[in-house]
PDB file of N, CA and C in Angstrom:
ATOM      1  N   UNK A   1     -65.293 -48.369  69.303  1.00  0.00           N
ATOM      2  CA  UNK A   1     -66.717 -48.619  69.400  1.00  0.00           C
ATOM      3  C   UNK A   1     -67.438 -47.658  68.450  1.00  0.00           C
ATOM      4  N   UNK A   2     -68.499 -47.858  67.864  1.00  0.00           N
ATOM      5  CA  UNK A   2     -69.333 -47.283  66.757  1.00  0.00           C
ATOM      6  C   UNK A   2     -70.429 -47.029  67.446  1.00  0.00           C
ATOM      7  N   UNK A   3     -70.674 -45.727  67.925  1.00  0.00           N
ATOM      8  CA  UNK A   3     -72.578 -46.083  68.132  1.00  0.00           C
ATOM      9  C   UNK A   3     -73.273 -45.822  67.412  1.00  0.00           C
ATOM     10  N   UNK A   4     -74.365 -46.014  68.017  1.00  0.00           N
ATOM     11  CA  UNK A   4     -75.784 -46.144  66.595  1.00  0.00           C
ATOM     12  C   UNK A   4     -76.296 -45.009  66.459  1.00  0.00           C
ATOM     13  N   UNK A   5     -77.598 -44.898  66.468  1.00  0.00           N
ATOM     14  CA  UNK A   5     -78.365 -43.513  65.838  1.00  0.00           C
ATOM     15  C   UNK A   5     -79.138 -42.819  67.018  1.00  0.00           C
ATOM     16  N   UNK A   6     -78.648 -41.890  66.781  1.00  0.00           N
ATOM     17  CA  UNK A   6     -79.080 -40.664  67.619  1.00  0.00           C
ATOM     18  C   UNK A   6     -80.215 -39.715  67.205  1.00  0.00           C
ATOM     19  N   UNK A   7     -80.963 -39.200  68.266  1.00  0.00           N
ATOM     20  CA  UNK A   7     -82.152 -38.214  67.787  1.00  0.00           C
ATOM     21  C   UNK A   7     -81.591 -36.383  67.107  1.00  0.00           C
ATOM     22  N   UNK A   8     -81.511 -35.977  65.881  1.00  0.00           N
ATOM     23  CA  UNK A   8     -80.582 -34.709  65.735  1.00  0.00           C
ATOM     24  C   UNK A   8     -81.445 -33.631  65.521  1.00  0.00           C
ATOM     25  N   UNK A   9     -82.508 -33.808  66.791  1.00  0.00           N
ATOM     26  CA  UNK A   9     -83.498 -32.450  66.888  1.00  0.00           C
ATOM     27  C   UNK A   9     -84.474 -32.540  67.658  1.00  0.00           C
ATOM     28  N   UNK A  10     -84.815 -31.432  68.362  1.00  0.00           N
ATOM     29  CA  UNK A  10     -85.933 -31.893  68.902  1.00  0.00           C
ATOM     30  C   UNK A  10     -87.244 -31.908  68.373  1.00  0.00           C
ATOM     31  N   UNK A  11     -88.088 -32.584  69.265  1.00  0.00           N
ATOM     32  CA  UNK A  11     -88.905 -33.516  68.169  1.00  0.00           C
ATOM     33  C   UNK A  11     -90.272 -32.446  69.326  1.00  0.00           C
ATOM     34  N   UNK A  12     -91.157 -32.004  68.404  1.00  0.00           N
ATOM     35  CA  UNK A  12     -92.620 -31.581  69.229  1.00  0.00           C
ATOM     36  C   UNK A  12     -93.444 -32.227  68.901  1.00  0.00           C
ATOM     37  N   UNK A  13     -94.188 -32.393  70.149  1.00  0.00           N
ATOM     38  CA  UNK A  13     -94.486 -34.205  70.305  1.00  0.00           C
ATOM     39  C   UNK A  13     -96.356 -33.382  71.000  1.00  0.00           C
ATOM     40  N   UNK A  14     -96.189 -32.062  70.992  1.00  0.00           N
ATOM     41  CA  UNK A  14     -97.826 -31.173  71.004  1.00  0.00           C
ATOM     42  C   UNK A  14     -97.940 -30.201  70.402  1.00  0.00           C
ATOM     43  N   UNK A  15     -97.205 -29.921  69.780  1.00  0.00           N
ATOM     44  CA  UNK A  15     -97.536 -28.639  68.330  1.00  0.00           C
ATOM     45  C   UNK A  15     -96.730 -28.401  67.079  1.00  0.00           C
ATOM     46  N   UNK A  16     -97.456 -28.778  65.896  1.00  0.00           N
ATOM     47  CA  UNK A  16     -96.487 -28.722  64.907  1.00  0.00           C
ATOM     48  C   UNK A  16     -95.469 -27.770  64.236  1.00  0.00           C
ATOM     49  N   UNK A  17     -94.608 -28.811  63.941  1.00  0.00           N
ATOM     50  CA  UNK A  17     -93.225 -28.198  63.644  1.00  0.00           C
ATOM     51  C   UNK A  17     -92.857 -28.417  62.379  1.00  0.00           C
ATOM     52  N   UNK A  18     -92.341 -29.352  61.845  1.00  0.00           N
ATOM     53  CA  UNK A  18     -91.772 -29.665  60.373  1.00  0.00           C
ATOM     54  C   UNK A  18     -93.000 -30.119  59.206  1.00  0.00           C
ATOM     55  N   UNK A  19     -94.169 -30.455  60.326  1.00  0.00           N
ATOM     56  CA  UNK A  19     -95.340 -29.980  59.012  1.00  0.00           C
ATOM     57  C   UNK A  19     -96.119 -29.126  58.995  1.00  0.00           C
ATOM     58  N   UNK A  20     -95.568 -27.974  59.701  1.00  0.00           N
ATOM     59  CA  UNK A  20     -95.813 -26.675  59.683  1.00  0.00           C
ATOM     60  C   UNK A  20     -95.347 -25.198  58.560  1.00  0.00           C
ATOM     61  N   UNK A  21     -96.282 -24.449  58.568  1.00  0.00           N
ATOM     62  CA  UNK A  21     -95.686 -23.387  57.180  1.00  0.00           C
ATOM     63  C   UNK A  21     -94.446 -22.478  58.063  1.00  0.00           C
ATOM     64  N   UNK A  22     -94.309 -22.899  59.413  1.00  0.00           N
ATOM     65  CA  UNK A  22     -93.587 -21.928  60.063  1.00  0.00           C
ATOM     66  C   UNK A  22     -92.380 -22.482  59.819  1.00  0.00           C
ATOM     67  N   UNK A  23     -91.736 -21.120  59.049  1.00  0.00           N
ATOM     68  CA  UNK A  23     -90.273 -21.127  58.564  1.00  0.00           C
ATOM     69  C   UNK A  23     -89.109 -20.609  59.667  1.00  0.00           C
ATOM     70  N   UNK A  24     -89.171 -20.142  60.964  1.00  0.00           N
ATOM     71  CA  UNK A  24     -88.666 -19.976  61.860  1.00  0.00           C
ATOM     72  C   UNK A  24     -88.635 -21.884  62.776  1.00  0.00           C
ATOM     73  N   UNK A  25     -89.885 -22.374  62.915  1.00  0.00           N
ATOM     74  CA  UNK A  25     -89.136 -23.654  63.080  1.00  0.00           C
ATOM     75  C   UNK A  25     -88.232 -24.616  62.151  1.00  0.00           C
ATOM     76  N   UNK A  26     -88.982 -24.852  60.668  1.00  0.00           N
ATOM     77  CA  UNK A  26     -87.597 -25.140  59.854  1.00  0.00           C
ATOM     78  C   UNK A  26     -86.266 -24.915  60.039  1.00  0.00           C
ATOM     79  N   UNK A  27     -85.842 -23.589  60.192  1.00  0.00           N
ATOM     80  CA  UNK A  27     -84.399 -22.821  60.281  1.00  0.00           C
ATOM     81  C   UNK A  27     -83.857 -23.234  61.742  1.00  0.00           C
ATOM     82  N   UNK A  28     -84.782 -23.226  62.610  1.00  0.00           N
ATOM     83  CA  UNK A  28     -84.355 -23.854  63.842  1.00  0.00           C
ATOM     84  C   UNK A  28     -83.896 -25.661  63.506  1.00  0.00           C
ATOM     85  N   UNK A  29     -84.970 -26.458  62.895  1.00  0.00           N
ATOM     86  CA  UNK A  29     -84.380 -27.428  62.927  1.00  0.00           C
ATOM     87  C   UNK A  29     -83.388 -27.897  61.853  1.00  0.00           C
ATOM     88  N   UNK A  30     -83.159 -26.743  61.048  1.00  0.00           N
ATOM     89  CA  UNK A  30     -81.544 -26.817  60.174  1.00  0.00           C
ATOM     90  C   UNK A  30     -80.648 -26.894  61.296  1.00  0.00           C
ATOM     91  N   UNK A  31     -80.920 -25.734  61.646  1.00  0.00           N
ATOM     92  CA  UNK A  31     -79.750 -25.210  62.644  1.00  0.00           C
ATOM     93  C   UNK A  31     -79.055 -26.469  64.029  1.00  0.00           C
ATOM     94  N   UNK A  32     -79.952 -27.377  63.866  1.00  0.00           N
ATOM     95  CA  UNK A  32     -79.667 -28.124  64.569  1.00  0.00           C
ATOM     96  C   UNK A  32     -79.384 -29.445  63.999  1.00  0.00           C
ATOM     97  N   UNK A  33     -79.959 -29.770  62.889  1.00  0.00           N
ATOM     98  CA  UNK A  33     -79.068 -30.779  62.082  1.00  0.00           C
ATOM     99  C   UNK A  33     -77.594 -30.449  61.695  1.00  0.00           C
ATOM    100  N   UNK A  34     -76.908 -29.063  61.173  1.00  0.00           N
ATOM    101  CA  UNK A  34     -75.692 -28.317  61.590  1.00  0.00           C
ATOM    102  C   UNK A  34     -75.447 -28.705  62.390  1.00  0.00           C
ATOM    103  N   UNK A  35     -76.061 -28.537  63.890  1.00  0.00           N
ATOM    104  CA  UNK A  35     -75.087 -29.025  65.268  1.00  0.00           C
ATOM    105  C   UNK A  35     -75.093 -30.401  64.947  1.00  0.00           C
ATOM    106  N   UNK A  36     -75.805 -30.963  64.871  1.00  0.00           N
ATOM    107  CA  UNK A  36     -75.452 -32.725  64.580  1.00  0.00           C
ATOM    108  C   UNK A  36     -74.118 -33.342  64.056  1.00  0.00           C
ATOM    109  N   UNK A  37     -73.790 -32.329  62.894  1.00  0.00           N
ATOM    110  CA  UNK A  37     -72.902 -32.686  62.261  1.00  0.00           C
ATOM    111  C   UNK A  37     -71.535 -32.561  63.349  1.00  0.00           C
ATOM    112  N   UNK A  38     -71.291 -32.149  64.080  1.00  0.00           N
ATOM    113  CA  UNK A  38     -70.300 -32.343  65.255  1.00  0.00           C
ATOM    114  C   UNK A  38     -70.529 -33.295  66.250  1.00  0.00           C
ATOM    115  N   UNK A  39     -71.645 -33.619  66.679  1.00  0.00           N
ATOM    116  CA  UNK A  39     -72.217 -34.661  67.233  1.00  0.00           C
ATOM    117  C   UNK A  39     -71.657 -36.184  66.888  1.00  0.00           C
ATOM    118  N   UNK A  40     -72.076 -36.387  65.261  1.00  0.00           N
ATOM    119  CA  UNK A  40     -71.502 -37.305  64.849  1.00  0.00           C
ATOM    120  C   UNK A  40     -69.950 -37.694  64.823  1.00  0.00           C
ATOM    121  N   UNK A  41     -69.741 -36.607  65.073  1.00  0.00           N
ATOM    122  CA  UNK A  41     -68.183 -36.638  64.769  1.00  0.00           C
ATOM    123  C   UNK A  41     -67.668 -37.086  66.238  1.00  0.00           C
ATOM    124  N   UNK A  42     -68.029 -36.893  67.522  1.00  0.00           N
ATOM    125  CA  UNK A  42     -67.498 -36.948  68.672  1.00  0.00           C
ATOM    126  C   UNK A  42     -68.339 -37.810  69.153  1.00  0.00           C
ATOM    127  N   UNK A  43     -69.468 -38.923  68.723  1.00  0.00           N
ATOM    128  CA  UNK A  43     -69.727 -40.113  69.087  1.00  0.00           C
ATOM    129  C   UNK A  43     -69.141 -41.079  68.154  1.00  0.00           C
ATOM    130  N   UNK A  44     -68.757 -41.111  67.001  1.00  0.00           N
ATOM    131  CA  UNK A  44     -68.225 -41.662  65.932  1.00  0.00           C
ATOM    132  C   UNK A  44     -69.634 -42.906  65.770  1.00  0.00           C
ATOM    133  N   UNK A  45     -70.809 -41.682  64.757  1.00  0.00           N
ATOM    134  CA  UNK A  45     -71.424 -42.893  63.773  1.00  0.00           C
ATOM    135  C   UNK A  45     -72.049 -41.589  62.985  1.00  0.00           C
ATOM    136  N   UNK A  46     -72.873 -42.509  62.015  1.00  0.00           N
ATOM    137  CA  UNK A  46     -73.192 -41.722  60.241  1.00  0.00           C
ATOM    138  C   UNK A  46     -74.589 -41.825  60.706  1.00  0.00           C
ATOM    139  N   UNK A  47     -75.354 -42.210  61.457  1.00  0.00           N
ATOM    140  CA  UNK A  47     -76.483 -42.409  60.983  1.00  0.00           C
ATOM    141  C   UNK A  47     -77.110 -41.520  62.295  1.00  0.00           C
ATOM    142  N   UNK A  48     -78.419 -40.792  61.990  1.00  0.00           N
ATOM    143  CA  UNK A  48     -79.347 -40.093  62.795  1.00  0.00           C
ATOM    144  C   UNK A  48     -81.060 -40.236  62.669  1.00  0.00           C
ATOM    145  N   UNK A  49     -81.986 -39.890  63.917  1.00  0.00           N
ATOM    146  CA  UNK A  49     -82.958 -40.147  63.401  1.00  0.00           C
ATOM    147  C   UNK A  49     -83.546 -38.960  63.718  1.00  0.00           C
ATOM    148  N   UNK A  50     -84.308 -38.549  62.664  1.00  0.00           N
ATOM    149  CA  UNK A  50     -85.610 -37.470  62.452  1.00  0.00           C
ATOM    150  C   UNK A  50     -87.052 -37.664  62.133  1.00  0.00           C
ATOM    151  N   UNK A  51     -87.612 -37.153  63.516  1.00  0.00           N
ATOM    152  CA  UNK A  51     -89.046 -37.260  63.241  1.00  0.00           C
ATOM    153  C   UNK A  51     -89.913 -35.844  63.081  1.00  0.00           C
ATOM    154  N   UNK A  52     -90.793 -35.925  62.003  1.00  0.00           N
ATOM    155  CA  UNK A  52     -91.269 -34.402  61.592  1.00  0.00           C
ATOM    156  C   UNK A  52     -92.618 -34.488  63.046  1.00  0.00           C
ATOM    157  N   UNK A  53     -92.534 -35.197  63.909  1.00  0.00           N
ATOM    158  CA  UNK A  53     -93.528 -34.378  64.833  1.00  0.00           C
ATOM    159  C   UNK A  53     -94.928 -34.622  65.049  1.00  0.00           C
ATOM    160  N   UNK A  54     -95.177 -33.815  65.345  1.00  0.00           N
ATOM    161  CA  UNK A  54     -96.632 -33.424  65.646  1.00  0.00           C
ATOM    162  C   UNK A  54     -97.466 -33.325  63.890  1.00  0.00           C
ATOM    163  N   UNK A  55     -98.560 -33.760  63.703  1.00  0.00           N
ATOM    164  CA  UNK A  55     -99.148 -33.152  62.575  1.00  0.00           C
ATOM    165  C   UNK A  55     -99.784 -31.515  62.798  1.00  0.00           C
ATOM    166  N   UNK A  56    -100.404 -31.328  61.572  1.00  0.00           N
ATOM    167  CA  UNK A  56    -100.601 -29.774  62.237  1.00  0.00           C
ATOM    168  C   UNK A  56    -102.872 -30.005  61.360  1.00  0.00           C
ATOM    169  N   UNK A  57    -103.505 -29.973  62.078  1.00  0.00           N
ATOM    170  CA  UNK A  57    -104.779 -30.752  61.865  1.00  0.00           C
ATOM    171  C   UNK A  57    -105.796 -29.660  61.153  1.00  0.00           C
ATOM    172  N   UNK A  58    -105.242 -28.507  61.361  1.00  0.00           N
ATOM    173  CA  UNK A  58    -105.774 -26.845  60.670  1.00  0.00           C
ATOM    174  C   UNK A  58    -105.380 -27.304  59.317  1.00  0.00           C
ATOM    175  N   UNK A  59    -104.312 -28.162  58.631  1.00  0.00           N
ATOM    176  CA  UNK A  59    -104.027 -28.290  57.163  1.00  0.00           C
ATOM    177  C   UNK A  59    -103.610 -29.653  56.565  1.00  0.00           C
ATOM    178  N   UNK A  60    -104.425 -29.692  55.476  1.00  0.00           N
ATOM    179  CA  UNK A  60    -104.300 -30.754  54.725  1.00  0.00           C
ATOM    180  C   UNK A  60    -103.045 -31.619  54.804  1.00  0.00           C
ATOM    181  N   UNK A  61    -103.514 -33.210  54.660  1.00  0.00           N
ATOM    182  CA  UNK A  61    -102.007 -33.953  54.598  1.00  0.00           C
ATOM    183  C   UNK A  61    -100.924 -33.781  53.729  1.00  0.00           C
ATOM    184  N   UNK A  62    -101.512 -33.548  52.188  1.00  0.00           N
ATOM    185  CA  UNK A  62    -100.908 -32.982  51.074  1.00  0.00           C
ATOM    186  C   UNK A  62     -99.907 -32.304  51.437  1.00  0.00           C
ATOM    187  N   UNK A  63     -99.916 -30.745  51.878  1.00  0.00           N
ATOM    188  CA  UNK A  63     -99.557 -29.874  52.530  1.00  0.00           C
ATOM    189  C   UNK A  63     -98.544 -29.946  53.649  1.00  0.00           C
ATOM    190  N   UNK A  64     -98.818 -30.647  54.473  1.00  0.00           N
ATOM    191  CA  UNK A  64     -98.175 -31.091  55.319  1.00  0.00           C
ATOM    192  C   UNK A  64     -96.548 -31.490  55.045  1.00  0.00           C
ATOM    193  N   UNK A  65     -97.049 -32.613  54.366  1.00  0.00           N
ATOM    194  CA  UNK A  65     -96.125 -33.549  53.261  1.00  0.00           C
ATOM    195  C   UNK A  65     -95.249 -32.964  52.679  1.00  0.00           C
ATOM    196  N   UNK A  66     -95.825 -32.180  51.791  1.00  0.00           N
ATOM    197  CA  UNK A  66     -94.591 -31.097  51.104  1.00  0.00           C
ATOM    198  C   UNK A  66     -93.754 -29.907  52.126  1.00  0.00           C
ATOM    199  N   UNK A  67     -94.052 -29.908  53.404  1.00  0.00           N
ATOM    200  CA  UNK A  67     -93.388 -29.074  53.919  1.00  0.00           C
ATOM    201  C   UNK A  67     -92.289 -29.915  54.747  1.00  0.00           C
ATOM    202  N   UNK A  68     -92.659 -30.827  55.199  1.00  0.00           N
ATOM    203  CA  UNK A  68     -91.874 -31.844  55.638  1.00  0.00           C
ATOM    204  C   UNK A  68     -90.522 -32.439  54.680  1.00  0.00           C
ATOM    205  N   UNK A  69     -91.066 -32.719  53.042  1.00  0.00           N
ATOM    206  CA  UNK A  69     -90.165 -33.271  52.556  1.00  0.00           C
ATOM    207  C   UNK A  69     -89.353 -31.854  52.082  1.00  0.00           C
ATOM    208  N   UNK A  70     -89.490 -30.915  51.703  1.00  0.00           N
ATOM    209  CA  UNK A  70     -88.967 -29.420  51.716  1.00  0.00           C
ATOM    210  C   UNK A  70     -87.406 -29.617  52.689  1.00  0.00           C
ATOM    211  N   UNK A  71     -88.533 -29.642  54.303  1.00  0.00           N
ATOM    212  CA  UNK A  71     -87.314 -29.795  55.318  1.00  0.00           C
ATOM    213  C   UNK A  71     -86.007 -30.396  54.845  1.00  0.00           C
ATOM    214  N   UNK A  72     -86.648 -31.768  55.232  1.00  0.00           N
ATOM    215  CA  UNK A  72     -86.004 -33.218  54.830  1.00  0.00           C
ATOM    216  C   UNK A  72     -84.507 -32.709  53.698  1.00  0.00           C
ATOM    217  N   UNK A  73     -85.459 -31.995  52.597  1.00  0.00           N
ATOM    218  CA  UNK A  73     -84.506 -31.787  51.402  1.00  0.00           C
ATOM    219  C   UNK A  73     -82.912 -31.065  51.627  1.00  0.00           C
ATOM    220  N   UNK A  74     -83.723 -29.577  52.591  1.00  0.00           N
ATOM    221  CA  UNK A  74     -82.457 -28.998  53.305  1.00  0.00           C
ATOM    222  C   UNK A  74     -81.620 -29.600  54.196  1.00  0.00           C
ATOM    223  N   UNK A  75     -82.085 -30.516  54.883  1.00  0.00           N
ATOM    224  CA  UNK A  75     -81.411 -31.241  55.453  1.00  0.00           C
ATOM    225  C   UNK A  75     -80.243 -31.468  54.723  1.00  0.00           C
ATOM    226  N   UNK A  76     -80.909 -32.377  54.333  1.00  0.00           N
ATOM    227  CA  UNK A  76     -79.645 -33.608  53.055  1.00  0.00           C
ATOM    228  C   UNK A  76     -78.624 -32.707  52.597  1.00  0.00           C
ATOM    229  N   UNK A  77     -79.004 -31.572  52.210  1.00  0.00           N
ATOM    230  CA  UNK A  77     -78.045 -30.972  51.611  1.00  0.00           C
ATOM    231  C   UNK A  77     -77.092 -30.341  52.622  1.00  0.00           C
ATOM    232  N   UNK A  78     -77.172 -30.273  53.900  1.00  0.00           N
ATOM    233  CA  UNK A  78     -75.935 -30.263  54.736  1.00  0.00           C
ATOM    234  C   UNK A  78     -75.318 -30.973  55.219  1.00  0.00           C
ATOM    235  N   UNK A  79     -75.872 -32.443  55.442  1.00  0.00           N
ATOM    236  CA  UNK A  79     -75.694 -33.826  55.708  1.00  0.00           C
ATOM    237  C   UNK A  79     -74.528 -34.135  54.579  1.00  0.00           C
ATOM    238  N   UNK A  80     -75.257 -34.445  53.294  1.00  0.00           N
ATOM    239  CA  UNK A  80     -74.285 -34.990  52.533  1.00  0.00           C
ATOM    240  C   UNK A  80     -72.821 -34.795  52.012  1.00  0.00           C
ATOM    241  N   UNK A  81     -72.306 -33.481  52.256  1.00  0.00           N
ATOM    242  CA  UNK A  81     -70.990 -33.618  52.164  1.00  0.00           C
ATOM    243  C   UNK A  81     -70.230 -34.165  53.515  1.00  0.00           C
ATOM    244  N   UNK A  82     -70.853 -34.402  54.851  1.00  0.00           N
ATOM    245  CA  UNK A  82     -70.111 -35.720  55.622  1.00  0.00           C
ATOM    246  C   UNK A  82     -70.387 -36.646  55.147  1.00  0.00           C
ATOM    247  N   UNK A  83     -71.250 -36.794  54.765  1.00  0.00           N
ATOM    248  CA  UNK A  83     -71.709 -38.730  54.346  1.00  0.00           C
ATOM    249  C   UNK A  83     -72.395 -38.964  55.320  1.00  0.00           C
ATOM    250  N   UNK A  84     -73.500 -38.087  55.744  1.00  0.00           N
ATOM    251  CA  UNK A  84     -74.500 -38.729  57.217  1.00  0.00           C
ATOM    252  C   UNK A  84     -75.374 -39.186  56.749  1.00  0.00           C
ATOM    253  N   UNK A  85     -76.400 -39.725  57.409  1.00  0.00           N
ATOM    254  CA  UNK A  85     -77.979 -40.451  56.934  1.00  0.00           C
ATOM    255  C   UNK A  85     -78.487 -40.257  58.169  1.00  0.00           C
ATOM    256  N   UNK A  86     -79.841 -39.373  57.500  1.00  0.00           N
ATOM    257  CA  UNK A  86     -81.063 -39.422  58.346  1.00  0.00           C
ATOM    258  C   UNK A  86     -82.048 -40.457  58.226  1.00  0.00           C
ATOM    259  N   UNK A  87     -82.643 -40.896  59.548  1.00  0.00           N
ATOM    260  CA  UNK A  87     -83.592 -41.928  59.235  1.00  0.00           C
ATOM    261  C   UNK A  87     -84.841 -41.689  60.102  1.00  0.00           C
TER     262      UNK A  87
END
């Protein structure tokens, strides 16, 4: 059996996180795309889903944006030598 896509972080759903300048939540949610990568392995599937959250309303969308895709970026780069996909 293959399952499908799983959530590989937690998601703050009342104060921002991944479009936030706070680099202690980033590193937290590396640190947990890392754990994912075992996750995948002991449900057997490639694919995960990530949501950057909460907006953060003190700062521009611009801003936002680039801190998010920043994340996103580190991500990938621990992802991709399994061959995972975030979605």
């Amino acid at each position: 059996m293959t399952m499908g896509v799983f959530v590989a972080h937690t998601i703050y759903w009342k104060e921002p996180s991944l479009a936030s300048r706070n680099i202690d939540k980033r590193d937290a949610f590396l640190q947990e795309i890392k754990d994912s990568v075992e996750v995948t392995k002991r449900v057997n599937t490639k694919w995960m889903t990530v949501v950057p959250g909460y907006v953060d309303l003190k700062q521009d969308m611009n801003y936002q944006t680039e801190h998010v895709i920043e994340s996103l970026k580190q991500a990938s780069v621990i992802l991709e030598p399994h061959n995972l996909t975030m979605f």
